[in-house]
Protein backbone atom coordinates (compact mmCIF):
# COMPACT_ATOMS: atom_id res chain seq x y z
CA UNK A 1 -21.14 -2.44 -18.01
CA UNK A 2 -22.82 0.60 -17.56
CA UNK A 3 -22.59 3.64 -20.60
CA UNK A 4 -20.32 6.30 -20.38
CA UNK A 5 -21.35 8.26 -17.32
CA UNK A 6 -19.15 11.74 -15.55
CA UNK A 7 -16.01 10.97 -14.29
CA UNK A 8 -16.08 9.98 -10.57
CA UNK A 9 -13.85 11.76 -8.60
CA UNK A 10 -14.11 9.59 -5.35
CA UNK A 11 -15.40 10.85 -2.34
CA UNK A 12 -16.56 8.30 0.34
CA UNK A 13 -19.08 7.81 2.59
CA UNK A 14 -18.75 8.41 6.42
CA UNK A 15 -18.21 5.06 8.29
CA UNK A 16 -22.03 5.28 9.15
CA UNK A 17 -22.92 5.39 5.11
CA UNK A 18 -24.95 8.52 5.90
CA UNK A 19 -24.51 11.98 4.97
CA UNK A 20 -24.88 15.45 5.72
CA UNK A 21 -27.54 17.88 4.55
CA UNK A 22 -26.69 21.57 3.92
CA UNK A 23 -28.48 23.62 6.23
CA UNK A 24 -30.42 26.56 4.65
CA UNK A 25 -30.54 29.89 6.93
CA UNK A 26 -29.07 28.52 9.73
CA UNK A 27 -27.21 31.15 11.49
CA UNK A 28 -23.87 31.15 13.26
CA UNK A 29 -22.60 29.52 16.12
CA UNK A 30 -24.52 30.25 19.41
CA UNK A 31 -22.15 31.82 21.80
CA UNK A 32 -22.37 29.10 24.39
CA UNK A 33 -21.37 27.01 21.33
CA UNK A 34 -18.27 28.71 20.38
CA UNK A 35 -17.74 28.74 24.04
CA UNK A 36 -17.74 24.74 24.25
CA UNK A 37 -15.52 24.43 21.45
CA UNK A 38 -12.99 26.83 23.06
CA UNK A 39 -13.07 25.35 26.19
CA UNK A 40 -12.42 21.44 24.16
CA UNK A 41 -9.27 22.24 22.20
CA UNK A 42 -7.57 22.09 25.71
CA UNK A 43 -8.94 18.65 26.39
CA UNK A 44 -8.73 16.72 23.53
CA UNK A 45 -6.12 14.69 24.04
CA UNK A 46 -7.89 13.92 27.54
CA UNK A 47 -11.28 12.80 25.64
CA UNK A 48 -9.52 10.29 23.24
CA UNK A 49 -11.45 7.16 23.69
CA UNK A 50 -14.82 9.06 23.59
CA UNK A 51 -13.15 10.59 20.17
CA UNK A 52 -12.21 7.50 19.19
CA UNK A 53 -15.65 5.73 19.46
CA UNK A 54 -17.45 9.27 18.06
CA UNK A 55 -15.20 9.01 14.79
CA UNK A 56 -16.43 5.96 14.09
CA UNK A 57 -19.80 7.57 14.00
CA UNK A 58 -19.37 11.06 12.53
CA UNK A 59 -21.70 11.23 10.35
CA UNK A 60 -19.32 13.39 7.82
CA UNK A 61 -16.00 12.06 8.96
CA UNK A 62 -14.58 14.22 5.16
CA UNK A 63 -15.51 17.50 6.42
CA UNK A 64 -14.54 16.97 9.88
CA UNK A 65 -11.49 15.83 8.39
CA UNK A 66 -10.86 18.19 5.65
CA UNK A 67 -11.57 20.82 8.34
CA UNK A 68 -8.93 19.44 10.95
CA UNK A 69 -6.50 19.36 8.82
CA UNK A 70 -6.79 23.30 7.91
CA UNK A 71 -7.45 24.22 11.54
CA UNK A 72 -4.45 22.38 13.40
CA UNK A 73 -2.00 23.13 10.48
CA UNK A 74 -3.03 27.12 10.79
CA UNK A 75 -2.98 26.61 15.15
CA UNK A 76 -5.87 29.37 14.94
CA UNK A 77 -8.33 29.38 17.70
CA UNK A 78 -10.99 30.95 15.23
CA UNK A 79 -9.91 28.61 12.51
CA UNK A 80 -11.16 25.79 14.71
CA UNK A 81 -14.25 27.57 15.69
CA UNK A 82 -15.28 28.42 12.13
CA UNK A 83 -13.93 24.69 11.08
CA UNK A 84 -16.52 23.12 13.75
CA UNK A 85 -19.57 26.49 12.57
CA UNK A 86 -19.33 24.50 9.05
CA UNK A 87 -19.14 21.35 10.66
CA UNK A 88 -22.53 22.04 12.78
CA UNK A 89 -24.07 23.53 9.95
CA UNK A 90 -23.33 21.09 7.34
CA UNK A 91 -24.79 18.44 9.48
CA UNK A 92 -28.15 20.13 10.91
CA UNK A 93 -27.60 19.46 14.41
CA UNK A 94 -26.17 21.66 17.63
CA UNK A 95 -22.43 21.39 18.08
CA UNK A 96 -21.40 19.03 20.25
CA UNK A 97 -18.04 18.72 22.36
CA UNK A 98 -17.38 15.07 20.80
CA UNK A 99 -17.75 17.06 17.04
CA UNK A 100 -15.36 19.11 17.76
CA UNK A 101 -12.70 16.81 19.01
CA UNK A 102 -13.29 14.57 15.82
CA UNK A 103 -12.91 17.20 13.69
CA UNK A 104 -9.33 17.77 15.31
CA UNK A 105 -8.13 14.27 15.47
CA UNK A 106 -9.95 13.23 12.37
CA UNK A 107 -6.39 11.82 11.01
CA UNK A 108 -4.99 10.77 14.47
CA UNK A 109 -8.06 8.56 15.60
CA UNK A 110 -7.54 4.89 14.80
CA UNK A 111 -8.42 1.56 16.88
CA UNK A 112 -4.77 -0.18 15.70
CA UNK A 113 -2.18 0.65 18.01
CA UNK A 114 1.56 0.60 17.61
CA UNK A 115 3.86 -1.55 19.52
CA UNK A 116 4.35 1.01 22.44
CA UNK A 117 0.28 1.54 22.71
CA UNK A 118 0.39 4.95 20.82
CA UNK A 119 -2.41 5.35 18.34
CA UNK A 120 -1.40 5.11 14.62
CA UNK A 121 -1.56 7.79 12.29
CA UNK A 122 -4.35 7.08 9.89
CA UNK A 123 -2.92 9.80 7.68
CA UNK A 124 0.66 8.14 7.43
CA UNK A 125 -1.03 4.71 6.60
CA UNK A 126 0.21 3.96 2.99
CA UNK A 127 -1.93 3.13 0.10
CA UNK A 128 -1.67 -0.52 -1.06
CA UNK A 129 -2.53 -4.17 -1.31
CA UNK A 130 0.38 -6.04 0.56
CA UNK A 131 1.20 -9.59 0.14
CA UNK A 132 3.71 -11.35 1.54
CA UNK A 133 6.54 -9.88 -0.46
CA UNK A 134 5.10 -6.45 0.28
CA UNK A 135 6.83 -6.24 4.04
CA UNK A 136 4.42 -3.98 5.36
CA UNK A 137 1.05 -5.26 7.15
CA UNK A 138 -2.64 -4.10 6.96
CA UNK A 139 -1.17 -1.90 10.01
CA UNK A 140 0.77 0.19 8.03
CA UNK A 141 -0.76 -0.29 4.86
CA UNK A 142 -4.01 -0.93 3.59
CA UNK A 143 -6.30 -0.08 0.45
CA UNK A 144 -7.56 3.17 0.85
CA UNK A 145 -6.85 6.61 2.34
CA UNK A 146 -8.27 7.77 5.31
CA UNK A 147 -7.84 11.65 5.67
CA UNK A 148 -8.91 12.24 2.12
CA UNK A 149 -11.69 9.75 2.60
CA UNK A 150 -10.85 7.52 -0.83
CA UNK A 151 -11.39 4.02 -0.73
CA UNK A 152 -11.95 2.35 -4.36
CA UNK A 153 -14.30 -0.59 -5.05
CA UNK A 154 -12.78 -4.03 -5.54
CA UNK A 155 -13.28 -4.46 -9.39
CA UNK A 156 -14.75 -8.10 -9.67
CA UNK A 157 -14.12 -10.41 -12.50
CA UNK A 158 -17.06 -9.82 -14.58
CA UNK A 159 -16.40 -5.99 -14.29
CA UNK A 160 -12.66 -6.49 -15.45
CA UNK A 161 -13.82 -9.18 -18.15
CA UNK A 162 -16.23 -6.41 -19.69
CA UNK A 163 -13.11 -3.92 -20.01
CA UNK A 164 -11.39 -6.47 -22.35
CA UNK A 165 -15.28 -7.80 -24.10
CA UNK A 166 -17.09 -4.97 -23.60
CA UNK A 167 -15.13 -2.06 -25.30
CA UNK A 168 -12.78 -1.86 -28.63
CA UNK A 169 -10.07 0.85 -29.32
CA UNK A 170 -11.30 2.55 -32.14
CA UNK A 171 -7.82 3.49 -33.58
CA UNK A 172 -5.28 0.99 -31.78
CA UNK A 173 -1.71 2.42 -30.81
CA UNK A 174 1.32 1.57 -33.24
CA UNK A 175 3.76 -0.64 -31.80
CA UNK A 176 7.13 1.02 -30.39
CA UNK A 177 9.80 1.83 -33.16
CA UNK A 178 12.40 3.34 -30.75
CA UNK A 179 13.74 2.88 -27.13
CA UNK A 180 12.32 5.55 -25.40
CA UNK A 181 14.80 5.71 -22.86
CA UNK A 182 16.95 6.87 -25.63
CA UNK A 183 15.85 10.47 -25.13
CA UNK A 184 14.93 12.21 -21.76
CA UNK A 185 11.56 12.25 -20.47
CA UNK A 186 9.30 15.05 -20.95
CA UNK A 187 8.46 17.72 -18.51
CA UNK A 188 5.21 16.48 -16.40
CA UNK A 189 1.79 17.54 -17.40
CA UNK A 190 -0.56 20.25 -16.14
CA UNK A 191 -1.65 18.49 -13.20
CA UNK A 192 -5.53 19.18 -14.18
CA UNK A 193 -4.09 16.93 -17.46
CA UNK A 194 -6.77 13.44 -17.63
CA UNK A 195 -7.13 11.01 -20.00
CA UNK A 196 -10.67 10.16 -20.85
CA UNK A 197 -12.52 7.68 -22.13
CA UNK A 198 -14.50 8.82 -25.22
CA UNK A 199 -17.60 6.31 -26.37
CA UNK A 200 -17.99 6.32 -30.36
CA UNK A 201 -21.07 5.10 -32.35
CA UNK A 202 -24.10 2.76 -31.04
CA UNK A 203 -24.51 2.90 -27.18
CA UNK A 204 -25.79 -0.72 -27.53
CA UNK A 205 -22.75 -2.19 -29.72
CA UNK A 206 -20.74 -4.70 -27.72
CA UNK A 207 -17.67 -4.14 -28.21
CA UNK A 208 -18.67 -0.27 -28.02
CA UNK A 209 -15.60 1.29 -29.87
CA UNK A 210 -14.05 4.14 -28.13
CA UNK A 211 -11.10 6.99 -28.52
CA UNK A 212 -8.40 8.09 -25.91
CA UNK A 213 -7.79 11.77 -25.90
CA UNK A 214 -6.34 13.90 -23.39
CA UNK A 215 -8.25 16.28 -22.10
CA UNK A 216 -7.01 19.87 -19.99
CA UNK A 217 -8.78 19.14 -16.85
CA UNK A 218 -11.64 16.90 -15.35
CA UNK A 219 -14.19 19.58 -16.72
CA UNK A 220 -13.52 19.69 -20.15
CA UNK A 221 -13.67 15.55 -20.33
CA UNK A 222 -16.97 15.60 -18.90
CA UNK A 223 -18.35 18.19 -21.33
CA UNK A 224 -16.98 16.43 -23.86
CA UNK A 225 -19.02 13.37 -23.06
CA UNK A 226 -15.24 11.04 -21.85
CA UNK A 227 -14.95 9.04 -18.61
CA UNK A 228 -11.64 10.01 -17.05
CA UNK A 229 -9.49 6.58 -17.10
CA UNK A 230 -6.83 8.48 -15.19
CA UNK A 231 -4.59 11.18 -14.46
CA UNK A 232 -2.18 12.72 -16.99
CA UNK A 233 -1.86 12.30 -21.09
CA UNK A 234 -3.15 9.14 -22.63
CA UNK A 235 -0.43 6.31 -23.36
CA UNK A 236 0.01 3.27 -25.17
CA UNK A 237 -0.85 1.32 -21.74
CA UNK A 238 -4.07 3.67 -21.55
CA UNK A 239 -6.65 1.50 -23.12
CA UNK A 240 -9.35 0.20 -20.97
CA UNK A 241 -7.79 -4.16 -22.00
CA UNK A 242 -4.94 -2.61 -20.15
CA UNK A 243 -6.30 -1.43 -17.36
CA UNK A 244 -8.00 -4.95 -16.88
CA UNK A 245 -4.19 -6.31 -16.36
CA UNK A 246 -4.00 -3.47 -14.11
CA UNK A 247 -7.02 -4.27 -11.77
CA UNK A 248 -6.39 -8.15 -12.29
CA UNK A 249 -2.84 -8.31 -11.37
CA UNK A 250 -1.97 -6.91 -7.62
CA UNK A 251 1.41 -7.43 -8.04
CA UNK A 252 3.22 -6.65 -11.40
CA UNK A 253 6.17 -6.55 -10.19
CA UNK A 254 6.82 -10.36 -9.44
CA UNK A 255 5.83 -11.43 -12.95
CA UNK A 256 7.22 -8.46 -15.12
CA UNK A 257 10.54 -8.93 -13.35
CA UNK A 258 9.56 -12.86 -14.69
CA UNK A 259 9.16 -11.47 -18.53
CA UNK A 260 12.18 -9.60 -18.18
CA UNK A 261 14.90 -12.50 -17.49
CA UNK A 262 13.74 -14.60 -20.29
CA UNK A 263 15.95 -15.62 -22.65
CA UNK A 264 15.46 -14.41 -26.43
CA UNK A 265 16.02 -17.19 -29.13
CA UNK A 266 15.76 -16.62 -32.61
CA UNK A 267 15.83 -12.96 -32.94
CA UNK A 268 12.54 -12.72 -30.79
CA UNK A 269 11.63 -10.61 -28.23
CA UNK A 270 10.35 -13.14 -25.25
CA UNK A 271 10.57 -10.04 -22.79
CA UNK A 272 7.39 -8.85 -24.62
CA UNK A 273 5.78 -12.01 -25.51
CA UNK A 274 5.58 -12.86 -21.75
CA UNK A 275 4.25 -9.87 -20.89
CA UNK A 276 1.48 -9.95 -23.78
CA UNK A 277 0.36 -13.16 -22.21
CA UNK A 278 0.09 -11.30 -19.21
CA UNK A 279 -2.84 -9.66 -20.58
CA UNK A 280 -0.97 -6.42 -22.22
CA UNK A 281 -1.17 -5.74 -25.94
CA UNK A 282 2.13 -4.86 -27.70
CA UNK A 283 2.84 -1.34 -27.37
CA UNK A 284 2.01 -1.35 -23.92
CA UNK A 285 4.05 -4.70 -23.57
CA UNK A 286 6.69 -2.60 -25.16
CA UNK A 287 7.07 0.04 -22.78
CA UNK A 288 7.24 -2.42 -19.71
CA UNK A 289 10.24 -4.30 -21.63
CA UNK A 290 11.97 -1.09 -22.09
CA UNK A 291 11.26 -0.10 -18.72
CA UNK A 292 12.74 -3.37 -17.75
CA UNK A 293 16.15 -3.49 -19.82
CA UNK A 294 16.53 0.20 -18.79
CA UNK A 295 16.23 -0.30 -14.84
CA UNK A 296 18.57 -3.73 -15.67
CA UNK A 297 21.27 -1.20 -17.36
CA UNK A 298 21.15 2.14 -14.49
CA UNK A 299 20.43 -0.07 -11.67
CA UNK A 300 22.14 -3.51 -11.69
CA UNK A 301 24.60 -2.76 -9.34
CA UNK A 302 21.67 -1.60 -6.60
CA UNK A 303 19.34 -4.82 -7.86
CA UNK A 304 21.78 -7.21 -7.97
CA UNK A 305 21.92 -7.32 -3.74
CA UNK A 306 18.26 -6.52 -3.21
CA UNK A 307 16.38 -7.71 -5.69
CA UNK A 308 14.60 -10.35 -3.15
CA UNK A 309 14.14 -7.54 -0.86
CA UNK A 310 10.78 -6.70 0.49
CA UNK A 311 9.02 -3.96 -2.02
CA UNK A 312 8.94 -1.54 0.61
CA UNK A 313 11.18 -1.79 3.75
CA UNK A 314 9.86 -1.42 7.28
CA UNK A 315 9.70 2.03 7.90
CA UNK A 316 7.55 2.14 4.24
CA UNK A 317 10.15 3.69 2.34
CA UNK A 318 10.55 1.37 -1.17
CA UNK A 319 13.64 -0.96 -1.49
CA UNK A 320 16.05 0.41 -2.77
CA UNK A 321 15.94 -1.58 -5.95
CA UNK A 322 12.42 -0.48 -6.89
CA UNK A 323 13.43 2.70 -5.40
CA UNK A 324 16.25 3.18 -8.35
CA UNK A 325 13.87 1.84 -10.62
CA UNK A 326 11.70 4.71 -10.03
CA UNK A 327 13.77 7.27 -9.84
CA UNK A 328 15.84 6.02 -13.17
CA UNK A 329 13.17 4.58 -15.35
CA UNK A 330 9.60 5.63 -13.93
CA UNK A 331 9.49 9.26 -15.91
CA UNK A 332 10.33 7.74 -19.69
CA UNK A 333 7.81 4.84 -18.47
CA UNK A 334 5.02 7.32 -17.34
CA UNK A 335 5.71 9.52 -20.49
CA UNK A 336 5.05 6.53 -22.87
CA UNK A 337 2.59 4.37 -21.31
CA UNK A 338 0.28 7.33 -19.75
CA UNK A 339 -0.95 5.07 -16.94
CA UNK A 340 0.24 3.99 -14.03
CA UNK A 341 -1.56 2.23 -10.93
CA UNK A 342 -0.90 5.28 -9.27
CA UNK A 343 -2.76 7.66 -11.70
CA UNK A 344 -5.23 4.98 -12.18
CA UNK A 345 -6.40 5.02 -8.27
CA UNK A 346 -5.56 1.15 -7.90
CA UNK A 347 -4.01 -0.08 -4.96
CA UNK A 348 -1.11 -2.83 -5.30
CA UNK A 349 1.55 -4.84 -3.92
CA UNK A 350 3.77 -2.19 -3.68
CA UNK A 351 2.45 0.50 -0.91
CA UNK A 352 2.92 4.35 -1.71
CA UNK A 353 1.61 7.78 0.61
CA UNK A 354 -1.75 8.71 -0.29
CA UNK A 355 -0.18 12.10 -1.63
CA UNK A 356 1.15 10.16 -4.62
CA UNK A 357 -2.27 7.92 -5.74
CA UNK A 358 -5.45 9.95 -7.76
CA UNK A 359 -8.87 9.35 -6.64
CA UNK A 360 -10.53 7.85 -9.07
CA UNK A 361 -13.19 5.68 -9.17
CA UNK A 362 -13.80 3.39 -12.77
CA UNK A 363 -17.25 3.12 -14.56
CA UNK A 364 -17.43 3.06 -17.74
């Protein structure tokens, strides 16, 4: 367990592990250069297997990527050229013809294939775990996304262990007094909005306690001294014992859906006392039960014929029973329990587009 360190905003390697240097007083591109570039856009689509093999070693596939993306959404000849000038400058080296074509199939260069031989998509591959009750495979979805070059660490054992040993909530959330779903959900936050991490008292105290608070943006947590934990206002499932049932458990789903059709005997709530031997404390517990007996209520009718469904259905879309779930119950549940896998950066059983999943990386 290492002390409270910045937040880390991932941003991966190139394939090659190396990166770029920033070249000082380099000048633009020779004409010749430019002239090259030109000259490829027309014959990209001719050079794809030498693309293919040079994305594998660009050795600064984000730029190249980040720049593709600008220059083929805009269609601008001098887009691309001043996309590949930063590429060639950023890396130190003349501007070759295979740069250039990475840097505009970036997101389209992939060794899987589809079914009719056409290359997949690396930027429509959906961020995820999948097991078998996923329905998708490692073709369609996999751990990490490409085009904004995030792929998190797997979080061993002893790192999730130290989450739960290692660290104490200093002031411990109240349990739940009221069904949230009672009232409607709150507008979103900011989207700068984090929750951080904020160490209290002796750096060599195990547990080391520690505060939640919300801070404005990922800026003002660092200054402050926090780790960012994840995206959006801290919740009662914020705390770093439940993020360990977070990293520990790919798929939630299975088991909460487990908790929730327990029977209740003697007044008790065995909803939540299944999922606090999950690994959740109560409040947190809480909200997943509510979430639970909410989604039961809206969405029975839609659950009741899919509910063995695949999580997401062939084409990636979700099935239409988490689907309502989402829709129905995910706000109120996101308003009370501040994280989510999602806002966390962890990949699960359930695959989502990379559009909807924060980059985050955990040390603490």
């Amino acid at each position: 367990m290492s002390s409270a360190s910045a937040p880390q905003i991932a941003m991966s390697a190139s394939p090659s592990g190396k990166t770029c240097e920033t070249a000082k007083g380099d000048g633009p591109l020779e004409s010749t250069d430019a002239s090259a570039a030109a000259s490829t856009l027309a014959s990209v689509k001719l050079a794809s297997d030498v693309v293919i093999d040079a994305s594998r070693k660009d050795v600064h596939a984000p730029l190249a990527a980040e720049s593709a993306t600008s220059a083929t959404r805009n269609g601008d000849r001098d887009v691309m050229l001043r996309s590949a000038n930063r590429i060639a400058r950023a890396c130190r080296r003349p501007l070759a013809v295979a740069s250039l074509a990475v840097a505009l199939v970036a997101c389209k260069s992939s060794s899987d294939s589809s079914d009719a031989g056409e290359p997949i998509d690396a930027c429509a591959i959906l961020f995820g775990n999948p097991n078998a009750q996923t329905g998708l495979g490692a073709d369609m979805c996999r751990p990490e996304c490409s085009c904004s070059a995030f792929a998190p660490p797997t979080y061993d054992a002893a790192f999730i262990q130290s989450l739960v040993d290692g660290w104490q909530l200093a002031m411990p959330n109240p349990p739940l007094t009221a069904d949230p779903y009672a009232s409607a959900a709150p507008p979103d936050d900011p989207p700068a909005t984090v929750c951080g991490v904020l160490p209290q008292g002796d750096a060599g105290a195990t547990p080391r306690a520690y505060t939640l608070v919300t801070y404005a943006s990922i800026d003002a947590a660092s200054a402050a001294g926090a780790s960012v934990t994840h995206f959006g206002h801290c919740g009662v499932c914020s705390t770093l014992a439940n993020l360990a049932v977070y990293m520990r458990e790919n798929d939630l789903t299975a088991p909460v859906r487990a908790c929730g059709l327990m029977p209740s005997v003697d007044g008790g709530n065995a909803d939540v006392t299944c999922l606090e031997q999950l690994g959740f404390d109560l409040p947190c517990a809480q909200a997943w039960a509510y979430d639970t007996n909410n989604t039961r209520n809206v969405c029975i009718g839609t659950c009741l014929t899919t509910l063995n469904d695949p999580y997401n259905l062939p084409d990636g879309a979700l099935s239409p029973c988490i689907e309502c779930d989402e829709v129905m119950s995910g706000p109120v549940f996101k308003s009370v329990a501040g994280r989510t896998r999602r806002n966390s950066g962890l990949p699960n059983a359930i695959c989502r587009p990379c559009d909807q999943v924060q980059p985050l990386v955990h040390d603490y």
